[in-house]
C-alpha atoms as a PDB file:
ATOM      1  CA  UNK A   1       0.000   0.000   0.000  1.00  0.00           C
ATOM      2  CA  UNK A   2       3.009   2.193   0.275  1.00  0.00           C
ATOM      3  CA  UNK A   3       3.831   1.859  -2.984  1.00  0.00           C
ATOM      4  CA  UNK A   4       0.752   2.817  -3.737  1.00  0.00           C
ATOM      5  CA  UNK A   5       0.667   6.123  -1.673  1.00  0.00           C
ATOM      6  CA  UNK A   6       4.407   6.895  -2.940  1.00  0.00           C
ATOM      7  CA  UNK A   7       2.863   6.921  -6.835  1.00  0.00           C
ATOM      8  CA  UNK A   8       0.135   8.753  -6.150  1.00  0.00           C
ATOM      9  CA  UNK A   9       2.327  11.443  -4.027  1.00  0.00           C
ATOM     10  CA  UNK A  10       4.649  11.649  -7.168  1.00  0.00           C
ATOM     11  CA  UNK A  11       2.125  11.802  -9.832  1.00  0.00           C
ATOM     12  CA  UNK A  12       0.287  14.664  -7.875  1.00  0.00           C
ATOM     13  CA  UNK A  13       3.637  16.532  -7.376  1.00  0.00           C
ATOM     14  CA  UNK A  14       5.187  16.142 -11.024  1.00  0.00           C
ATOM     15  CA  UNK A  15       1.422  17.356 -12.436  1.00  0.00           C
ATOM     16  CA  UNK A  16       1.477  20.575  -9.524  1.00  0.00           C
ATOM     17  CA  UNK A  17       4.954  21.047 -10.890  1.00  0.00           C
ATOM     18  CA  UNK A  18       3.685  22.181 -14.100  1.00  0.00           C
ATOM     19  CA  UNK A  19       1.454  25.010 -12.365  1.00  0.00           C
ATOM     20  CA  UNK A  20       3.419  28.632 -13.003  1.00  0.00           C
ATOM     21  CA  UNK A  21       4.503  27.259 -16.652  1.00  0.00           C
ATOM     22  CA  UNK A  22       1.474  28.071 -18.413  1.00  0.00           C
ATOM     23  CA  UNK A  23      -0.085  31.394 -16.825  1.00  0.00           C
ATOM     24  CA  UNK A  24      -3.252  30.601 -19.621  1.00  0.00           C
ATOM     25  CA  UNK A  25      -3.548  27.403 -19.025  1.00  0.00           C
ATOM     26  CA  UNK A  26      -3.711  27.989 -15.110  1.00  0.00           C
ATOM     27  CA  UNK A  27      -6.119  30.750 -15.737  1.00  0.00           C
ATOM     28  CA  UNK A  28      -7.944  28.601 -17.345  1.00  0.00           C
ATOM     29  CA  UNK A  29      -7.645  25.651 -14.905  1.00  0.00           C
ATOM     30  CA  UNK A  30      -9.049  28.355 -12.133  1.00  0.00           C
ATOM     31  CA  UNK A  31     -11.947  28.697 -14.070  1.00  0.00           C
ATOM     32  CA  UNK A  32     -12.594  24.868 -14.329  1.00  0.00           C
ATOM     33  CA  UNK A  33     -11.701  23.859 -10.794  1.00  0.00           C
ATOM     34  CA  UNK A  34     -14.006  26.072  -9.577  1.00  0.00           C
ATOM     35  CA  UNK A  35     -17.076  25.717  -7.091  1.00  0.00           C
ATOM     36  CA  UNK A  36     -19.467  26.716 -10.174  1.00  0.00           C
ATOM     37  CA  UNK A  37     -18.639  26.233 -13.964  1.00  0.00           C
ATOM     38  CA  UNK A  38     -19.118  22.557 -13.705  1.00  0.00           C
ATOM     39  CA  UNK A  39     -21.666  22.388 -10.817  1.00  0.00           C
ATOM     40  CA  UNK A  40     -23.480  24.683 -12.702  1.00  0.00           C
ATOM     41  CA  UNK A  41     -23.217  23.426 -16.026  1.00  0.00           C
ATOM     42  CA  UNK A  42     -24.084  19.396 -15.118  1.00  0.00           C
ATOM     43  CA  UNK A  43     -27.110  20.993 -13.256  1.00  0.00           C
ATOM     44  CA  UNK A  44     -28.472  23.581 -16.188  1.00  0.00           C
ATOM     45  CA  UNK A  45     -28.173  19.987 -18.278  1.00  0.00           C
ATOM     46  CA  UNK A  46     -30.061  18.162 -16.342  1.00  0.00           C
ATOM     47  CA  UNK A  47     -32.976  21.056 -16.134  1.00  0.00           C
ATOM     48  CA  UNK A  48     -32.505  21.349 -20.133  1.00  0.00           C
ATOM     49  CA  UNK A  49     -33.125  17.331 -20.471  1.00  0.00           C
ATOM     50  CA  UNK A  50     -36.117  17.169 -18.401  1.00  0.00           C
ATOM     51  CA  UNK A  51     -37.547  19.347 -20.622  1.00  0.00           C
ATOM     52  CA  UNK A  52     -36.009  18.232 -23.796  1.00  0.00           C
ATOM     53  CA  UNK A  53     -37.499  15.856 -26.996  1.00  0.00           C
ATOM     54  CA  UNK A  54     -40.542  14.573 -27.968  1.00  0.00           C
ATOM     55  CA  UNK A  55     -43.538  12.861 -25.547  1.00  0.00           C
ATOM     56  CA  UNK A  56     -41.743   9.575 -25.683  1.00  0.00           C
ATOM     57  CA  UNK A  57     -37.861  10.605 -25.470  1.00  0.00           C
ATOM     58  CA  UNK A  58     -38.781  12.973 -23.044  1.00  0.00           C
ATOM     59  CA  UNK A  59     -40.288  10.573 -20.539  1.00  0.00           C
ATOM     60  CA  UNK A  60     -37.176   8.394 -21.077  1.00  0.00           C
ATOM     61  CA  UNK A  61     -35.185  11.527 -20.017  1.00  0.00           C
ATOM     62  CA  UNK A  62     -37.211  12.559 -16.865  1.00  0.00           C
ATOM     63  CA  UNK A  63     -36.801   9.095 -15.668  1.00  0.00           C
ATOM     64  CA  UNK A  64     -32.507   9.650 -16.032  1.00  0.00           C
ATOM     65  CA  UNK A  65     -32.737  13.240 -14.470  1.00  0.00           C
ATOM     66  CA  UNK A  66     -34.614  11.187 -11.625  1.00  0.00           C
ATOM     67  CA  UNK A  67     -31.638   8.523 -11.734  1.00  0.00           C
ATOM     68  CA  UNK A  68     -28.728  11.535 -11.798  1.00  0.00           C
ATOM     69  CA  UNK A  69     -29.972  13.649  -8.866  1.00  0.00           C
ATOM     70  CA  UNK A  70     -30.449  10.387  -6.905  1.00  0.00           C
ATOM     71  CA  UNK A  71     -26.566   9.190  -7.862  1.00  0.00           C
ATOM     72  CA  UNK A  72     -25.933  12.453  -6.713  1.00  0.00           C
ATOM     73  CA  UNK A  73     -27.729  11.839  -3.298  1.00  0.00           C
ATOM     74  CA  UNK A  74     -25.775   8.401  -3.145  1.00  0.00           C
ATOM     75  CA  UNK A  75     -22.491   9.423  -3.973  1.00  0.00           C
ATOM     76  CA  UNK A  76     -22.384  12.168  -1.746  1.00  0.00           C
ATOM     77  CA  UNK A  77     -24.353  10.086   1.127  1.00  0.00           C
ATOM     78  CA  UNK A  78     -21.526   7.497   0.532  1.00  0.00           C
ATOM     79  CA  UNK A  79     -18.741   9.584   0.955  1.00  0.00           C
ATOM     80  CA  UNK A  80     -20.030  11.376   4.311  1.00  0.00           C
ATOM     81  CA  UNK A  81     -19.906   7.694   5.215  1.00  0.00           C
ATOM     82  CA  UNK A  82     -16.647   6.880   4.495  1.00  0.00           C
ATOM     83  CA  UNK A  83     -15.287  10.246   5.864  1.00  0.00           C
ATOM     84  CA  UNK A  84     -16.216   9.060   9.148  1.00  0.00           C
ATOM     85  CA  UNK A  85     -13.884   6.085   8.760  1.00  0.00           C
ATOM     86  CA  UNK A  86     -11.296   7.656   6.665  1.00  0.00           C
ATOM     87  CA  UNK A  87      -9.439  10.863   6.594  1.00  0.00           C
ATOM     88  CA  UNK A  88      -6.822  11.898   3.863  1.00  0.00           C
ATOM     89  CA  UNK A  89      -5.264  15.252   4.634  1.00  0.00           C
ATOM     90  CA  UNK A  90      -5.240  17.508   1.346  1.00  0.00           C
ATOM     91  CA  UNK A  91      -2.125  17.756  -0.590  1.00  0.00           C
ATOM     92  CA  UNK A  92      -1.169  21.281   0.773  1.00  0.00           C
ATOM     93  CA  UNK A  93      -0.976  19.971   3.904  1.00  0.00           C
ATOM     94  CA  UNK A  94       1.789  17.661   3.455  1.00  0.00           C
ATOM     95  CA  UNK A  95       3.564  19.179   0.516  1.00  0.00           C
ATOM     96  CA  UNK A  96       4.827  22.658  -0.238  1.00  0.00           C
ATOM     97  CA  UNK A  97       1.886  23.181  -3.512  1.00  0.00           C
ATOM     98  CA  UNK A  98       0.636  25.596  -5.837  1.00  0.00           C
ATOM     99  CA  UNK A  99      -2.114  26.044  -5.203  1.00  0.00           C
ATOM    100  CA  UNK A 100      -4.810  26.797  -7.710  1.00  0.00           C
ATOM    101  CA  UNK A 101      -8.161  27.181  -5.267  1.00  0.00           C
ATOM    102  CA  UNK A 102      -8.767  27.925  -1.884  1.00  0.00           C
ATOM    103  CA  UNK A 103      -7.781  25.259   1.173  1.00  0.00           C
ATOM    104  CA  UNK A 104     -10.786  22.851   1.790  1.00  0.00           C
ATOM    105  CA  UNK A 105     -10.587  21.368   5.509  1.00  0.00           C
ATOM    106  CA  UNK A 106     -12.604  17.895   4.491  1.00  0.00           C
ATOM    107  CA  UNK A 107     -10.975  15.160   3.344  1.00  0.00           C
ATOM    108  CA  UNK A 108      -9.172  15.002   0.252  1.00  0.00           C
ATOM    109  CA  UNK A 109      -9.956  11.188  -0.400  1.00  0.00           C
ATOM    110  CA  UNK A 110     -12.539  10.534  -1.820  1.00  0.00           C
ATOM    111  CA  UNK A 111     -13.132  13.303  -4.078  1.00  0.00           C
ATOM    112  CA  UNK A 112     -16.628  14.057  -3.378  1.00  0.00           C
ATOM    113  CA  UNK A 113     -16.851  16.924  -6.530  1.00  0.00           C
ATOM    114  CA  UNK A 114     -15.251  13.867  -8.851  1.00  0.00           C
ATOM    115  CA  UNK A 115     -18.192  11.713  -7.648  1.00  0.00           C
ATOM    116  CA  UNK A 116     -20.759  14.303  -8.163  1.00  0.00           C
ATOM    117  CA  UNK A 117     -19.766  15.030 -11.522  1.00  0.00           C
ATOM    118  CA  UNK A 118     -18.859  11.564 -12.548  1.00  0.00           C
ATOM    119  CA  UNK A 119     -22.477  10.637 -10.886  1.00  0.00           C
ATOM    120  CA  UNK A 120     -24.308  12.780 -13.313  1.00  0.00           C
ATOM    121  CA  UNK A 121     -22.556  12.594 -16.656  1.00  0.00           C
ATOM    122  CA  UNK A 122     -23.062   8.430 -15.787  1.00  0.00           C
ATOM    123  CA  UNK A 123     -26.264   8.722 -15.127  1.00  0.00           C
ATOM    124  CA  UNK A 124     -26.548  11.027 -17.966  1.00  0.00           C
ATOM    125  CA  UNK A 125     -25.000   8.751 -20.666  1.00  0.00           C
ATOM    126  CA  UNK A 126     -27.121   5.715 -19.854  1.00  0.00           C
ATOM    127  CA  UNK A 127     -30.274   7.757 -21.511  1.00  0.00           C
ATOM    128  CA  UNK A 128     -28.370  10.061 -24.089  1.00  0.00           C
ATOM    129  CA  UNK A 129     -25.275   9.071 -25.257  1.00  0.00           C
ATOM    130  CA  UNK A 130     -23.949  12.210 -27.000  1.00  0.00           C
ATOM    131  CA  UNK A 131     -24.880  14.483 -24.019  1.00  0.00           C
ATOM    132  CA  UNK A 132     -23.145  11.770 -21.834  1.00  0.00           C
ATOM    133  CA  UNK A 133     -20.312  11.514 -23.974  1.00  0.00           C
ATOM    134  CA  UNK A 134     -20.215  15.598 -23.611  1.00  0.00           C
ATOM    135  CA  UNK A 135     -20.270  15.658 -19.954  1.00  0.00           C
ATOM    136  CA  UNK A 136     -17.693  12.293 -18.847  1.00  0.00           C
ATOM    137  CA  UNK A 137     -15.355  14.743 -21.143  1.00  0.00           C
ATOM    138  CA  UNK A 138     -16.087  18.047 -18.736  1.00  0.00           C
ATOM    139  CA  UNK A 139     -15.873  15.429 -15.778  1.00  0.00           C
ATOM    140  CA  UNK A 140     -12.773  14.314 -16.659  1.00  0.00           C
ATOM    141  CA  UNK A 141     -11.045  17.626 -17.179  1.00  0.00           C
ATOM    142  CA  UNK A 142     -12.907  18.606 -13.648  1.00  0.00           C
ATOM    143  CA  UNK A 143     -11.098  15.717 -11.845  1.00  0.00           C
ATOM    144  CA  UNK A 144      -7.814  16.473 -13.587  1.00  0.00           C
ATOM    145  CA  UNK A 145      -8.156  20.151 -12.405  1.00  0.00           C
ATOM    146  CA  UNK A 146      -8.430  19.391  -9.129  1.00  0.00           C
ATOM    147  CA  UNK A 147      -5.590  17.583  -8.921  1.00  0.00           C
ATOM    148  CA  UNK A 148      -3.182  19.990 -11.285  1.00  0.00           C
ATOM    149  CA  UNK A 149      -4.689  22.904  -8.834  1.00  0.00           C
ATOM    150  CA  UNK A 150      -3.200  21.213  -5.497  1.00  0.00           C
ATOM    151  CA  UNK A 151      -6.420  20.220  -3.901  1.00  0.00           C
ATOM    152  CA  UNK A 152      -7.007  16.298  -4.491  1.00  0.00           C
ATOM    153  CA  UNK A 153      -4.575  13.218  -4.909  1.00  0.00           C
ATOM    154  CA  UNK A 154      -5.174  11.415  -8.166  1.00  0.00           C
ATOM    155  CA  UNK A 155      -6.451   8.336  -6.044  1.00  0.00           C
ATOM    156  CA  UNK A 156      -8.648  11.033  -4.294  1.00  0.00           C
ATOM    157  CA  UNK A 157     -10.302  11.642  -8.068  1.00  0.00           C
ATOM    158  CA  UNK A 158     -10.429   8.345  -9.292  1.00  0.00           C
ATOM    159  CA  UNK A 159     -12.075   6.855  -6.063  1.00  0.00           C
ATOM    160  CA  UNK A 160     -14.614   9.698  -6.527  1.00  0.00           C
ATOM    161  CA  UNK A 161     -15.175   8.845  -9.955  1.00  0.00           C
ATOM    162  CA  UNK A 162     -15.791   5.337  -9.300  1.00  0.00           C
ATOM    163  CA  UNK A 163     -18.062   5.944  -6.359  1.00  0.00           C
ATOM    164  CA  UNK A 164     -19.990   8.387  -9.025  1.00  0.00           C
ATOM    165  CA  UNK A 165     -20.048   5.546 -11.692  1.00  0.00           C
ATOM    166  CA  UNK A 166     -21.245   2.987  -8.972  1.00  0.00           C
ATOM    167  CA  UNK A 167     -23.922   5.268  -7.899  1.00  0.00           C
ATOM    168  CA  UNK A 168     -25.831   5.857 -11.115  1.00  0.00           C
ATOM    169  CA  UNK A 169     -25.593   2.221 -12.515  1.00  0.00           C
ATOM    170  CA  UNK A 170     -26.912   1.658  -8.942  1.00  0.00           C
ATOM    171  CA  UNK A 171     -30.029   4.176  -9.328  1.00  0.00           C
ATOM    172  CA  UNK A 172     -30.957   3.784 -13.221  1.00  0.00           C
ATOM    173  CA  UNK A 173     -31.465  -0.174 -11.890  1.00  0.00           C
ATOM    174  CA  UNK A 174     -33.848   1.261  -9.316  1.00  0.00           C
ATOM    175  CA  UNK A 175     -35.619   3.613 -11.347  1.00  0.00           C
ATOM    176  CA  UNK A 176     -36.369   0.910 -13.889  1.00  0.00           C
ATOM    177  CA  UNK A 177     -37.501  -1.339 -10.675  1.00  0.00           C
ATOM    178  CA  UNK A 178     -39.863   1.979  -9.604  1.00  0.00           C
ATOM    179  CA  UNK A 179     -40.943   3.432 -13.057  1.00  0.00           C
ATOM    180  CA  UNK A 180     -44.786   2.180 -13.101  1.00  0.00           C
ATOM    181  CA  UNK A 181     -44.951   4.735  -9.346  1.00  0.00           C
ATOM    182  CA  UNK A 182     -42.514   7.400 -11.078  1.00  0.00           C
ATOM    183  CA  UNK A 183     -44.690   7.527 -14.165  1.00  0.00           C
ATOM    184  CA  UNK A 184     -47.995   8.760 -11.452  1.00  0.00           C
ATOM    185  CA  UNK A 185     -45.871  11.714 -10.425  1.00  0.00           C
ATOM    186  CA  UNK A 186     -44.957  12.545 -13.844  1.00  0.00           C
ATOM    187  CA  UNK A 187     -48.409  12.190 -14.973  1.00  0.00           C
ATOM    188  CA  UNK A 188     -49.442  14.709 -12.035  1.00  0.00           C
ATOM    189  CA  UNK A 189     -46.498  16.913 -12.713  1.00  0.00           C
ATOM    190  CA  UNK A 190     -47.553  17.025 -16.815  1.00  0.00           C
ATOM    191  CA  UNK A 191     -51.106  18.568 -15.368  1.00  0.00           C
ATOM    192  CA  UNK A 192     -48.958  21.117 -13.612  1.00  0.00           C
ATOM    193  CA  UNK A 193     -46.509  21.753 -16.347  1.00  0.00           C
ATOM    194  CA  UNK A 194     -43.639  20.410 -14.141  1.00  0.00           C
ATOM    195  CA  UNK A 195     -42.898  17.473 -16.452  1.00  0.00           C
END
């Protein structure tokens, strides 16, 4: 397990190294790790989709907006879980960083904004691929930002992504065991214009 920790200490340090090189690219990387671009963006998708297509593509999509905001709810409910059994200090502690983003006190591992986003764009690529495809690809360069900015491990990312994955394979299977009682709310919401 050393081992193990030793890589992932060295890959985070050689990618932080690279931080100063580039003054657009870090710009740019400020924008991206940020508490809002992505947040924002996977959440303004989601609203878009429920809304989106015809009568029968549309009901397919309203039950995956259902599925992402409840990986969301699982991936973050499983990682307040596991941060009461384990606690990974944050790069900056440990290491002399440049840091990209302010100092979060939580744990760095597991990345809970890696399982968030990975969470949604899963969940999200199950019912549209293309729009998936769209947002693994902005999930990807969020969990590669937050390492190159100084705030998670690469293990911290990729155990958040996984958790994210887990989480909306895990609640497409039980929308699809729900969907007759899902399809009386929608029906309801229709009346109201909510769906």
């Amino acid at each position: 397990m050393a081992n193990v920790a030793d890589m992932d200490e060295t890959v985070f340090l050689w990618l932080n190294g690279f931080v100063g090189r580039a003054p657009a690219f870090d710009a740019f990387i400020e924008v991206v790790v940020s508490d809002y671009l992505v947040p924002v963006t996977l959440a303004l998708t989601l609203l878009g989709l429920w809304f989106a297509g015809d009568t029968a593509s549309r009901r397919r999509y309203q039950f995956g907006v259902i599925a992402a905001v409840l990986a969301l709810a699982l991936a973050n409910g499983t990682i307040e879980i596991l941060n009461n059994f384990v606690f990974r200090d944050r790069p900056f502690v440990d290491h002399e960083v440049s840091l990209l983003f302010y100092e979060p006190t939580d744990s760095s591992f597991p990345a809970n904004a890696a399982a968030l986003a990975f969470g949604v764009s899963t969940a999200v690529s199950i019912f549209n691929r293309s729009v998936g495809s769209v947002l693994l690809v902005i999930s990807i360069l969020y969990a590669f930002s937050r390492v190159y900015a100084g705030v998670h491990y690469p293990l911290d990312v990729i155990a958040g992504g996984l958790i994210g994955v887990v989480a909306a394979v895990t609640t497409h299977a039980l929308v699809k065991l729900v969907r007759p009682y899902l399809d009386i709310v929608l029906k309801a919401g229709r009346v109201f214009l909510l769906a």
